[in-house]
Protein backbone atom coordinates (compact mmCIF):
# COMPACT_ATOMS: atom_id res chain seq x y z
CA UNK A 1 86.07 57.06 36.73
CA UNK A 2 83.70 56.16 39.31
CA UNK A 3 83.59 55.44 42.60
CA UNK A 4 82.66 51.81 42.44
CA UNK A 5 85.83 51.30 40.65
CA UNK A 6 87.88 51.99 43.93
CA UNK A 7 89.09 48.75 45.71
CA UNK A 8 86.84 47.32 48.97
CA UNK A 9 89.43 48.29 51.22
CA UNK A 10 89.23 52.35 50.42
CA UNK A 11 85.67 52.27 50.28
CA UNK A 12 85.74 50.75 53.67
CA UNK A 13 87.84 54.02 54.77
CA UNK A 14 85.69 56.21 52.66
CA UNK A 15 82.48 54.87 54.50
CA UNK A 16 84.29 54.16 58.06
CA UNK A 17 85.05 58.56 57.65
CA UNK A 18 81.19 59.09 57.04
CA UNK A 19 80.00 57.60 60.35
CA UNK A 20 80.04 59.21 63.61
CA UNK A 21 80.30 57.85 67.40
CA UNK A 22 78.01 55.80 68.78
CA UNK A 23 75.29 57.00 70.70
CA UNK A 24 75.93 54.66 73.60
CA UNK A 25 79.36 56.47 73.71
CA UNK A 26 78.32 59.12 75.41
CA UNK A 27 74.59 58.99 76.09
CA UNK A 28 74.88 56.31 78.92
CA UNK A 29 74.63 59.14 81.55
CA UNK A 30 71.47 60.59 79.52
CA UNK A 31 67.80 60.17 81.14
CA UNK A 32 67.12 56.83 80.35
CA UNK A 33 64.33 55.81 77.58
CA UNK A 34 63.92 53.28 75.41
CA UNK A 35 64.73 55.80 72.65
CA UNK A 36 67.80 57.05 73.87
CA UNK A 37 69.90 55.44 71.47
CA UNK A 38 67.89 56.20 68.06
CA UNK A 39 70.07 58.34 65.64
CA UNK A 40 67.51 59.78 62.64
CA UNK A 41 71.13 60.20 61.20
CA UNK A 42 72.46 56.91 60.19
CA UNK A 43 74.55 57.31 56.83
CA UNK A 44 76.01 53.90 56.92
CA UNK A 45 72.39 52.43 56.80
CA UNK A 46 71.92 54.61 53.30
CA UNK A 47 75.07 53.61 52.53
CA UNK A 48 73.92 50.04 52.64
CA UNK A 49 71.03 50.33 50.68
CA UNK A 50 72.75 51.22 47.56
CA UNK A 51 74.00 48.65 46.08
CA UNK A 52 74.70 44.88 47.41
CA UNK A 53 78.69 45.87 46.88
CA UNK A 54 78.54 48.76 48.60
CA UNK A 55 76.16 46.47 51.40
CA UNK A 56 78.74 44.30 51.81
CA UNK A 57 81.33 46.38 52.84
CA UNK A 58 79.31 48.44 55.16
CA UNK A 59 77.43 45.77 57.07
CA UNK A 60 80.83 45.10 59.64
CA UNK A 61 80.83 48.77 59.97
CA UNK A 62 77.44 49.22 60.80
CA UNK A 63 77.21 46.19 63.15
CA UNK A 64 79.64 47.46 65.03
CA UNK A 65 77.10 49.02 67.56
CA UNK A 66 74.25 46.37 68.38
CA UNK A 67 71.41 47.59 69.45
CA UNK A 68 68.51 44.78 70.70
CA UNK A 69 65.20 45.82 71.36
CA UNK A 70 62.57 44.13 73.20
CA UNK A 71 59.16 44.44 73.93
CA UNK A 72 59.12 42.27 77.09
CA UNK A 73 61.82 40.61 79.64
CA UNK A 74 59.94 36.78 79.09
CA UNK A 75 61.88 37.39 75.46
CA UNK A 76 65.15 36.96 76.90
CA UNK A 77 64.69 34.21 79.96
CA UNK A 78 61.44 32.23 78.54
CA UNK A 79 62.53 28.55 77.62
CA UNK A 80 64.46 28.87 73.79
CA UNK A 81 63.10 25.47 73.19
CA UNK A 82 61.56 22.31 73.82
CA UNK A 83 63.95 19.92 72.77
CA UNK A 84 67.24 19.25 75.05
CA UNK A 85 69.48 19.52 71.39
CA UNK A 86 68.04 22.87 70.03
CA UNK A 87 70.27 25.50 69.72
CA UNK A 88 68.41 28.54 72.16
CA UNK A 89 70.35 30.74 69.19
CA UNK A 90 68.52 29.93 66.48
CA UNK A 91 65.53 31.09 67.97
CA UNK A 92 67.04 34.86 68.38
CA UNK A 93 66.43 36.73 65.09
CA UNK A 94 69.02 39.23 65.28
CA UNK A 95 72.10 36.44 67.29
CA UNK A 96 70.88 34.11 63.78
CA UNK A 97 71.43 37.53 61.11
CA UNK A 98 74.90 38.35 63.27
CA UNK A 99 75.75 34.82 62.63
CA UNK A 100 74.73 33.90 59.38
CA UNK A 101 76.77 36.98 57.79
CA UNK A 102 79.43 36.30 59.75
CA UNK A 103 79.59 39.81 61.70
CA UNK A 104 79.90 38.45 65.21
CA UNK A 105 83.91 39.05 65.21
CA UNK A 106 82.50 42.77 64.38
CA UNK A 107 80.66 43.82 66.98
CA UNK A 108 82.03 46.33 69.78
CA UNK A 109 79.08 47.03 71.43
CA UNK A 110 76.48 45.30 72.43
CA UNK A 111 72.79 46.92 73.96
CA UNK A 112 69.86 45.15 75.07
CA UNK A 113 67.06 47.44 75.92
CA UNK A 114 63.88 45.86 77.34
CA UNK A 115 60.67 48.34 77.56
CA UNK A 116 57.81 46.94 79.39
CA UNK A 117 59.10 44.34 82.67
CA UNK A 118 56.57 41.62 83.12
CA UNK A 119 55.77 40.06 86.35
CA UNK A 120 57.04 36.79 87.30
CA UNK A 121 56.65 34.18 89.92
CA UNK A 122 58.74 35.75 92.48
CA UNK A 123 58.89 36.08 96.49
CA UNK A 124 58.55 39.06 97.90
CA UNK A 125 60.48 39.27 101.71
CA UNK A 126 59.69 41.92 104.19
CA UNK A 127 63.32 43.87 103.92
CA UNK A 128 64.70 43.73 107.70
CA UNK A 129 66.45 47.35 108.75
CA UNK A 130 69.51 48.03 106.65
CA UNK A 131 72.91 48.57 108.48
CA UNK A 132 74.41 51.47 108.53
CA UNK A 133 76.90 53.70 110.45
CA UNK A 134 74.95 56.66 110.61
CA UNK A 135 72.18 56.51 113.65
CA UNK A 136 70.16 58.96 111.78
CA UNK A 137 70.39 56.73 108.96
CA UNK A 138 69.46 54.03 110.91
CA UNK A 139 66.19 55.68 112.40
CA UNK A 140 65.00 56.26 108.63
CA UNK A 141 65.79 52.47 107.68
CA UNK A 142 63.90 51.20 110.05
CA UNK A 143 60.77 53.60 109.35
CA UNK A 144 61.07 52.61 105.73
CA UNK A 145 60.91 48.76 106.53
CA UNK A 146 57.74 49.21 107.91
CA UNK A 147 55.99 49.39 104.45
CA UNK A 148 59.28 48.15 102.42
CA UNK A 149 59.99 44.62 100.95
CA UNK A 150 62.39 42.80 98.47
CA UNK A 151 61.85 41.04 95.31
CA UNK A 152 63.84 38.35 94.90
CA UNK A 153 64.88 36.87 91.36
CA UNK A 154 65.79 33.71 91.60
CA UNK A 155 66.08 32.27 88.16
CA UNK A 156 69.40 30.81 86.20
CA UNK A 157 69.63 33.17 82.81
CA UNK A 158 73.36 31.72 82.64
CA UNK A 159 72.55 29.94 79.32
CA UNK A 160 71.80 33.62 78.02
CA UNK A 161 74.79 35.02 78.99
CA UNK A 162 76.97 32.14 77.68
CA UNK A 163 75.20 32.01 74.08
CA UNK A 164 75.62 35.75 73.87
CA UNK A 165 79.57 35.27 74.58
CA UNK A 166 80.03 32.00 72.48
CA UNK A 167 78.80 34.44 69.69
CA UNK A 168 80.25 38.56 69.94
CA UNK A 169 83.05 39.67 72.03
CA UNK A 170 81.90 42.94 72.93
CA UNK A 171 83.86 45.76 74.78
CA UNK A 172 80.98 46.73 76.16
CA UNK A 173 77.58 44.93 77.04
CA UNK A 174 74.62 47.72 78.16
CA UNK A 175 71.14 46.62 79.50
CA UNK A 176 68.73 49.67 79.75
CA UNK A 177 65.69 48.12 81.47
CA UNK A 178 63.57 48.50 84.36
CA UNK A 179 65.02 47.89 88.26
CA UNK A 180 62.40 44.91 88.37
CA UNK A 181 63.78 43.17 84.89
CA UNK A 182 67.39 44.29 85.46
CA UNK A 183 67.49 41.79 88.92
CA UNK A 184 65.47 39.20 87.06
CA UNK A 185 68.16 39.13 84.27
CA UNK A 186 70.51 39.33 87.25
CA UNK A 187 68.94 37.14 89.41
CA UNK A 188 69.23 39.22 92.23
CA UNK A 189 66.84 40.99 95.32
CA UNK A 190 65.43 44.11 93.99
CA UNK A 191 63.88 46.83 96.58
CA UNK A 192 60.34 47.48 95.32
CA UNK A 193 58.25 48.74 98.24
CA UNK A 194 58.26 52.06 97.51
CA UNK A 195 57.72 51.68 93.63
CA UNK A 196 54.31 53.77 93.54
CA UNK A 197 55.72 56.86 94.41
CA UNK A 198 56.93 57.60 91.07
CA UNK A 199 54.20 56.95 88.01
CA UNK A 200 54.96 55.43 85.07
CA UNK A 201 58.13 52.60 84.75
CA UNK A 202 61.21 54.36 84.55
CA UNK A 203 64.13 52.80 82.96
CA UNK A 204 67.66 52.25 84.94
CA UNK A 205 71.12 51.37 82.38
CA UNK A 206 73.91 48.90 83.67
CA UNK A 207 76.57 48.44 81.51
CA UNK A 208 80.11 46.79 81.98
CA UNK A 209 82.89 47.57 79.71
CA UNK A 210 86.66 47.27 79.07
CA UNK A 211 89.57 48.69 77.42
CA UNK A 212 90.45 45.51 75.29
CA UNK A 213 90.11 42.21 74.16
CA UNK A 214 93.66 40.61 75.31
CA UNK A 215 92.68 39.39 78.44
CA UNK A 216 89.81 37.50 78.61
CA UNK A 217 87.96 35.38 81.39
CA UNK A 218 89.73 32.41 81.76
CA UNK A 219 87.67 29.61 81.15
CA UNK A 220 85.41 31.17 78.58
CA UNK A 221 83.46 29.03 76.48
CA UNK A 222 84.21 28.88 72.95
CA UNK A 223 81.67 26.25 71.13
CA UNK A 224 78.63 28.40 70.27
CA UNK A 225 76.88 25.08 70.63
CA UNK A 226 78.01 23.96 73.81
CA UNK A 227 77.94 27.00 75.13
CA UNK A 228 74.29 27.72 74.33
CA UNK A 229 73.02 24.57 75.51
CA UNK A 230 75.26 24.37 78.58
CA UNK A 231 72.32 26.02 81.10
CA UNK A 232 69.05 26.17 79.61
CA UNK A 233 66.65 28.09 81.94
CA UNK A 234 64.91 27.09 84.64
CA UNK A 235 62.44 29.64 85.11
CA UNK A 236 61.26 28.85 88.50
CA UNK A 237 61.14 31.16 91.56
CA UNK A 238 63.46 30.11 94.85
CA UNK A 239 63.14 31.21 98.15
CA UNK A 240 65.63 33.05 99.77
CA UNK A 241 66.79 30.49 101.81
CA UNK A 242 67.58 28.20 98.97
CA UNK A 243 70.47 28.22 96.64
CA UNK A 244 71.02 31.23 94.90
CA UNK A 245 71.25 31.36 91.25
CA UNK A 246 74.67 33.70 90.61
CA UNK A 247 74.73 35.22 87.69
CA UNK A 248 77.87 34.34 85.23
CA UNK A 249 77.75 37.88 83.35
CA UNK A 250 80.20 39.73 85.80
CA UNK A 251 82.82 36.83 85.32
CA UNK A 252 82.20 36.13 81.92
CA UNK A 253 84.60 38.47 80.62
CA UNK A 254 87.11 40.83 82.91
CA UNK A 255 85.33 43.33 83.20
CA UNK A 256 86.92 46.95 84.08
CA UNK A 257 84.39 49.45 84.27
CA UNK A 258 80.94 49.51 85.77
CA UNK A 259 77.87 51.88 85.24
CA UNK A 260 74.65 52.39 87.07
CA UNK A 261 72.28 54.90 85.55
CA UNK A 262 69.11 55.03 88.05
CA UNK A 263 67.23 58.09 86.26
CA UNK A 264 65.47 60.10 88.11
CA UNK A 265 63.79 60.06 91.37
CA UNK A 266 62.31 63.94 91.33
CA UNK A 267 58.58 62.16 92.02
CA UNK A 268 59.64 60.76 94.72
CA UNK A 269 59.83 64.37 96.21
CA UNK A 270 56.06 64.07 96.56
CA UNK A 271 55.91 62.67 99.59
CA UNK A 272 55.81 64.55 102.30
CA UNK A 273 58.13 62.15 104.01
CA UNK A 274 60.46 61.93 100.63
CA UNK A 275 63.37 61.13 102.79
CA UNK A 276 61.84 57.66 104.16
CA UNK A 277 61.47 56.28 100.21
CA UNK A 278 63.43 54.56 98.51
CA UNK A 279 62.91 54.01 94.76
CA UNK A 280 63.28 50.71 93.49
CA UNK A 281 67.16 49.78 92.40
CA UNK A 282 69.32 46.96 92.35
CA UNK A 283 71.93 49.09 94.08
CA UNK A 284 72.38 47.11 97.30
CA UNK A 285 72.37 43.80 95.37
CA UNK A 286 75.50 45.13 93.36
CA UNK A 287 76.98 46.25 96.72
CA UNK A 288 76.26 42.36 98.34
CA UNK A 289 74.44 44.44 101.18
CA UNK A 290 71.51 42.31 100.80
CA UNK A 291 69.55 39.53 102.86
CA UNK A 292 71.64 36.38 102.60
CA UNK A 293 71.97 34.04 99.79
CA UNK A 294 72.25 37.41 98.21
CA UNK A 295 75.03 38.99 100.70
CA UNK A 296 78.19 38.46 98.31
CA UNK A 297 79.05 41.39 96.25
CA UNK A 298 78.20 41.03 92.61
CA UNK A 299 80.87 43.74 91.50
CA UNK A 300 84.07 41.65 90.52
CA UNK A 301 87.63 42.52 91.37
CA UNK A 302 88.31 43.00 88.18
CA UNK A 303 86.16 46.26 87.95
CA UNK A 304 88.67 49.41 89.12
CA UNK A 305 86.09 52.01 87.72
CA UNK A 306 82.57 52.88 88.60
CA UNK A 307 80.11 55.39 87.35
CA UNK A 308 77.29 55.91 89.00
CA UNK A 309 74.04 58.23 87.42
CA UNK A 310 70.93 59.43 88.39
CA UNK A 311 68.83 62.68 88.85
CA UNK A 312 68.66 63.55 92.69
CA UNK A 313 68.85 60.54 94.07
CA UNK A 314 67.94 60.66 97.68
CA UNK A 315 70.22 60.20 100.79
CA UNK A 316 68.80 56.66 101.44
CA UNK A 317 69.83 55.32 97.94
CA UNK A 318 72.82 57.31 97.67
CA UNK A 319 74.23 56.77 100.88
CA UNK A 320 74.47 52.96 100.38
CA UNK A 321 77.27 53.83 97.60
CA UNK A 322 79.05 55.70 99.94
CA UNK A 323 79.38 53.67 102.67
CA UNK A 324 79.43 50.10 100.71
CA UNK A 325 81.93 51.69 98.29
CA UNK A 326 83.84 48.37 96.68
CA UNK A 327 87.79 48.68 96.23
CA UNK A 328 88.88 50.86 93.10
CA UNK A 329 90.38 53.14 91.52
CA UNK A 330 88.31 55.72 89.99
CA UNK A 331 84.79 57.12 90.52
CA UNK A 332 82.10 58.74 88.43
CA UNK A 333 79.12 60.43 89.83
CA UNK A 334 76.47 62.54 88.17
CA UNK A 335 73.61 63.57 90.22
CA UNK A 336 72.09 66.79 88.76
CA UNK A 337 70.32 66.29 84.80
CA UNK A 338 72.01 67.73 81.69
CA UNK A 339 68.54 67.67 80.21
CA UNK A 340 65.30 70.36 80.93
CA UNK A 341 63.46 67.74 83.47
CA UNK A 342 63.66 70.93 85.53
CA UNK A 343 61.38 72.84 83.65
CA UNK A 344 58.79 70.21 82.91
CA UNK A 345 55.78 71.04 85.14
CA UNK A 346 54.27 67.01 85.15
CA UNK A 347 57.28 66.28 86.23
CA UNK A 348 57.71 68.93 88.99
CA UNK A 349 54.01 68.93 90.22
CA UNK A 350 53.93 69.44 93.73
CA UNK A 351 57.88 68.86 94.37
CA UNK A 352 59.36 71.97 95.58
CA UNK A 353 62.71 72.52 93.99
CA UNK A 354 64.33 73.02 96.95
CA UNK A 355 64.21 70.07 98.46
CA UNK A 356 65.93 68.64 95.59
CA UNK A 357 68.77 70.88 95.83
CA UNK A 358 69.21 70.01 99.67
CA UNK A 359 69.63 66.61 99.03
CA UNK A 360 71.74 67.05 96.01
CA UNK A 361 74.06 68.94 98.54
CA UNK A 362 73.97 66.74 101.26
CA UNK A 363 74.91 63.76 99.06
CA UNK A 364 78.53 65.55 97.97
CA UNK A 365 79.12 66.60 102.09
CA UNK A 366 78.53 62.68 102.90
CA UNK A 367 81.34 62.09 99.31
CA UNK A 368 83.94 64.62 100.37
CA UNK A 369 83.57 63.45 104.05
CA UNK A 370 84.45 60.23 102.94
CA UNK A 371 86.93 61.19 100.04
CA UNK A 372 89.45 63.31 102.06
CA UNK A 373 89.51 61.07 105.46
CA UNK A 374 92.46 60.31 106.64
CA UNK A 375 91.77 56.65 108.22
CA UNK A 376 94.13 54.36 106.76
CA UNK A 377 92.59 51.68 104.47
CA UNK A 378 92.08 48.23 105.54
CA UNK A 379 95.03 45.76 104.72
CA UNK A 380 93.09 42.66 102.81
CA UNK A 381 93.18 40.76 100.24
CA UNK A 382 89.89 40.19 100.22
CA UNK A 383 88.75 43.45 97.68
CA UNK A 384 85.51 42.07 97.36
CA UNK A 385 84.02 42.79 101.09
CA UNK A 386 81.64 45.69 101.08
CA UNK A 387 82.71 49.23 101.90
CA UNK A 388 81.50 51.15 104.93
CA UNK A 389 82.56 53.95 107.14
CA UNK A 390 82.54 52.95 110.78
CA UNK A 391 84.95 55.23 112.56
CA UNK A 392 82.47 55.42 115.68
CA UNK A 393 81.13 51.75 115.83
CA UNK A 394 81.64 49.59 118.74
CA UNK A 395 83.63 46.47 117.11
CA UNK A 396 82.00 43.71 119.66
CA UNK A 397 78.61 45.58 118.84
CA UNK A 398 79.51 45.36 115.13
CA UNK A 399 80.32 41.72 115.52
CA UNK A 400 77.43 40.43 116.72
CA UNK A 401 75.38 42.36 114.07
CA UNK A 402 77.38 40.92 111.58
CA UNK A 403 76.57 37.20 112.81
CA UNK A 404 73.08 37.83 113.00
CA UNK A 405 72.52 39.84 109.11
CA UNK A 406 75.53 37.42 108.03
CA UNK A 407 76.88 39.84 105.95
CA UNK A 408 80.86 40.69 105.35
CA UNK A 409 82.24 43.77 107.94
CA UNK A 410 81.91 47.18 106.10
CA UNK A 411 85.60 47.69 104.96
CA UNK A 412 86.80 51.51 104.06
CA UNK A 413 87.98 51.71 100.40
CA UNK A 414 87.94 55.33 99.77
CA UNK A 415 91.39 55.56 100.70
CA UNK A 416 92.34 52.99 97.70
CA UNK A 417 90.45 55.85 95.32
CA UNK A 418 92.78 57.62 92.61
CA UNK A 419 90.66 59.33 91.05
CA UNK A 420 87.39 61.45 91.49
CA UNK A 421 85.20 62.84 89.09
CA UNK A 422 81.65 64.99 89.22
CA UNK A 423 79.72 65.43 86.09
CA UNK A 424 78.30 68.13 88.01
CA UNK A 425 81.06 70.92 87.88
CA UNK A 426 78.55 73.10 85.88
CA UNK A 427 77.74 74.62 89.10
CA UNK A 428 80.79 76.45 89.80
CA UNK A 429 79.81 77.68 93.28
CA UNK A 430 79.46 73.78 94.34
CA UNK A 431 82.41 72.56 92.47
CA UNK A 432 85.00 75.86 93.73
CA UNK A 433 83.96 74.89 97.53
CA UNK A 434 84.93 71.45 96.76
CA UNK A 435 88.11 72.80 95.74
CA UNK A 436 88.56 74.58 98.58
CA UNK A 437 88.04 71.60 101.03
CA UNK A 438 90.92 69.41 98.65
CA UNK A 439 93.17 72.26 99.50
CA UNK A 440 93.01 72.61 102.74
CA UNK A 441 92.26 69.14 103.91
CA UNK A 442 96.34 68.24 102.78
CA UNK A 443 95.04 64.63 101.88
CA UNK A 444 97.45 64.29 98.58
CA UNK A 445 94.02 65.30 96.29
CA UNK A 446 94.97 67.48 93.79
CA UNK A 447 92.63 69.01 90.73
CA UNK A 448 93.84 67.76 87.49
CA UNK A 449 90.87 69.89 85.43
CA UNK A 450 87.52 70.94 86.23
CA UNK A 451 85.40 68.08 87.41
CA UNK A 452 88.36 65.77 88.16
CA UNK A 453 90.34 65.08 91.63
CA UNK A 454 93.18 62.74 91.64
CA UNK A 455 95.13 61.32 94.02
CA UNK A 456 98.71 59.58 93.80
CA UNK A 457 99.83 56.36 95.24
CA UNK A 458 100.63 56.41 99.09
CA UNK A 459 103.54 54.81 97.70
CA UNK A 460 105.28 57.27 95.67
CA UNK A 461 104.70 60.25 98.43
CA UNK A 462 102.17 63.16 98.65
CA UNK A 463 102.17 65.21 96.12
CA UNK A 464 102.32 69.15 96.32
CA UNK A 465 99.38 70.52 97.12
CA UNK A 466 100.08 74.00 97.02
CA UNK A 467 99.06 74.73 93.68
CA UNK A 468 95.23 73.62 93.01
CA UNK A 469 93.92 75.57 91.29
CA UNK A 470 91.42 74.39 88.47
């Protein structure tokens, strides 16, 4: 007896058992490359090539993960076709193969990783001082918009987005491109003034996800054809004062979780005035804390989680997360590397280590502040208005600001937050002073395990904190 006598659906077991997780799992908070995701170890592809039985049964598992590599962003928003009736899919090697063998309904997972960005015909706006609570904070925005400016992205990719969706149904969708191609895919203002402090492109993730498939956008389009053909491109460039082009692929499915994976900004460190740079992100275009048309918050209710990655990211950057927080539930944040970047001396030439540290630090004082105040959140309906702290700000001050930058009130949502977790907890003597300032500050934050606050509902009472110990 052999084992190509067994019956498809054990062999589908047999092979499901031989493959492992997939490396977007739990390599999303990795330094981002466009090799981040390649696994030398791939049995189900060796399974595949043995016979076309044995093919047949492992092509759903092994297209389970989709992984789509490109060389250049003009792949994914140039024109599909000439003709008005051409299906933009058929043009799309790997969307054709998916459909063809019929392992669409398969897929979980679905990457795109761009590695080069080309330019495109885009605007580039002087960025105007960025609000912010903090007068030091202030003072540094306004020496940074000196030599700072915007990109903006004003293209419609919709018809991408909705012949992706009229094809897979992934849990998951993860772009791992540069800043500059992520907000042309978005179509959305990146911050690029300060992009030649730090050599080389470096590669940022985003990636939305949910739990399951039972709820999904209303409205969703269901004819592939349709669908595909329902917003070809227009790749044109619009100034900001026109219409914006808003992006469907927040809406297109509920999204639940968000991730923002900035790598690392250790060259910025450089400078001698590191703490006036900014690194190029499309941060404050997912926050809506942008120039208007692109002042409306791209995060959607429906998104209660956020993780947010990157390798010392400097108080300028980071603070804009912290004070623009949107309303959820839980947050991730990872600022120190799990890999050796440390230790690479190209990488550390002429940054002294210590800054790094210092601004590490002073990023978790600015979290904590704003994790165990005791302000009581705003009452609104309205969860999508940007986050801010302004305990000290002059309302009639605030209000004429807000007319003139027309952008929403800063609205505190830290108080909404249920849960709080550091991938840094490594360093004990950071994460046991942490510790120390949930126990004492009598909030209702607890430890649940090492790395992880949480926080009940104001509802059902404040818990005991007496006991907190990790």
């Amino acid at each position: 007896m052999t084992i190509d006598v067994l019956p498809p659906e054990l062999l589908r077991q047999i092979f499901d058992s031989c493959d492992g997780a997939a490396p977007s799992n739990d390599r999303l908070n990795h330094q981002p490359d466009s090799d981040m995701l390649r696994d030398p170890n791939c049995p189900l592809k060796c399974i595949s090539l043995v016979s076309r039985r044995w093919r047949a049964i492992a092509l759903p598992l092994l297209f389970r993960h989709v992984v789509w590599t490109l060389e250049r962003c003009d792949q994914l928003v140039a024109k599909p076709g000439e003709s008005e009736h051409s299906d933009p899919l058929n043009n799309i090697p790997i969307l054709v193969f998916l459909s063809t063998n019929g392992l669409a309904r398969h897929v979980n997972s679905f990457t795109m990783i761009v590695s080069h960005s080309l330019d495109s015909m885009v605007k580039s706006l002087p960025r105007k001082q960025a609000r912010s609570d903090s007068p030091f904070l202030e003072a540094q925005a306004h020496e940074s918009s000196m030599a700072s400016s915007a990109t903006v992205y004003n293209e419609d990719n919709n018809w991408l987005w909705h012949m992706l969706f009229s094809l897979v149904d992934p849990l998951r969708l993860t772009i791992i491109a540069s800043p500059q191609t992520l907000a042309r895919l978005l179509s959305c203002m990146v911050f690029v003034g300060d992009a030649d402090f730090s050599s080389g492109e470096r590669l940022h993730i985003l990636s939305l996800s949910r739990t399951s498939r039972s709820n999904n956008a209303p409205g969703q389009l269901s004819d592939p054809k349709a669908s595909s053909q329902a917003t070809l491109p227009t790749a044109r460039s619009c100034p900001g004062e026109q219409k914006r082009a808003r992006t469907a692929l927040f809406t297109i499915r509920p999204w639940t979780h968000l991730l923002l994976n900035e790598n690392s900004s250790i060259q910025v460190y450089r400078s001698y005035h590191y703490f006036d740079r900014v690194p190029p992100s499309v941060l404050s275009s997912l926050l809506g804390w942008e120039e208007a048309p692109f002042n409306v918050i791209m995060i959607p209710p429906t998104v209660t989680s956020i993780s947010y990655i990157a390798i010392f990211p400097l108080m300028t950057q980071f603070s804009m997360l912290v004070y623009h927080l949107p309303r959820i539930e839980h947050l991730h944040l990872q600022l120190v590397p799990r890999n050796d970047i440390l230790l690479d001396k190209q990488e550390m030439a002429h940054v002294q280590a210590s800054d790094l540290w210092l601004e590490r630090n002073s990023c978790y004082e600015l979290v904590m502040r704003h994790l165990l105040s005791k302000r009581h959140p705003v009452t609104s309906d309205d969860s999508h208005d940007v986050d801010g702290d302004d305990d000290d700000a002059d309302s009639d001050h605030h209000d004429e600001d807000d007319m003139t930058n027309q952008r929403p009130r800063p609205r505190n949502h830290w108080l909404f937050l249920r849960k709080f977790e550091t991938g840094d907890f490594a360093d004990l003597e950071a994460w046991e002073n942490a510790v120390q300032l949930v126990q004492m500050s009598q909030t209702g934050w607890r430890v649940e395990r090492e790395g992880i606050f949480v926080k009940e509902p104001v509802s059902t009472g404040v818990p005991d904190v007496g006991n907190m110990n990790p």
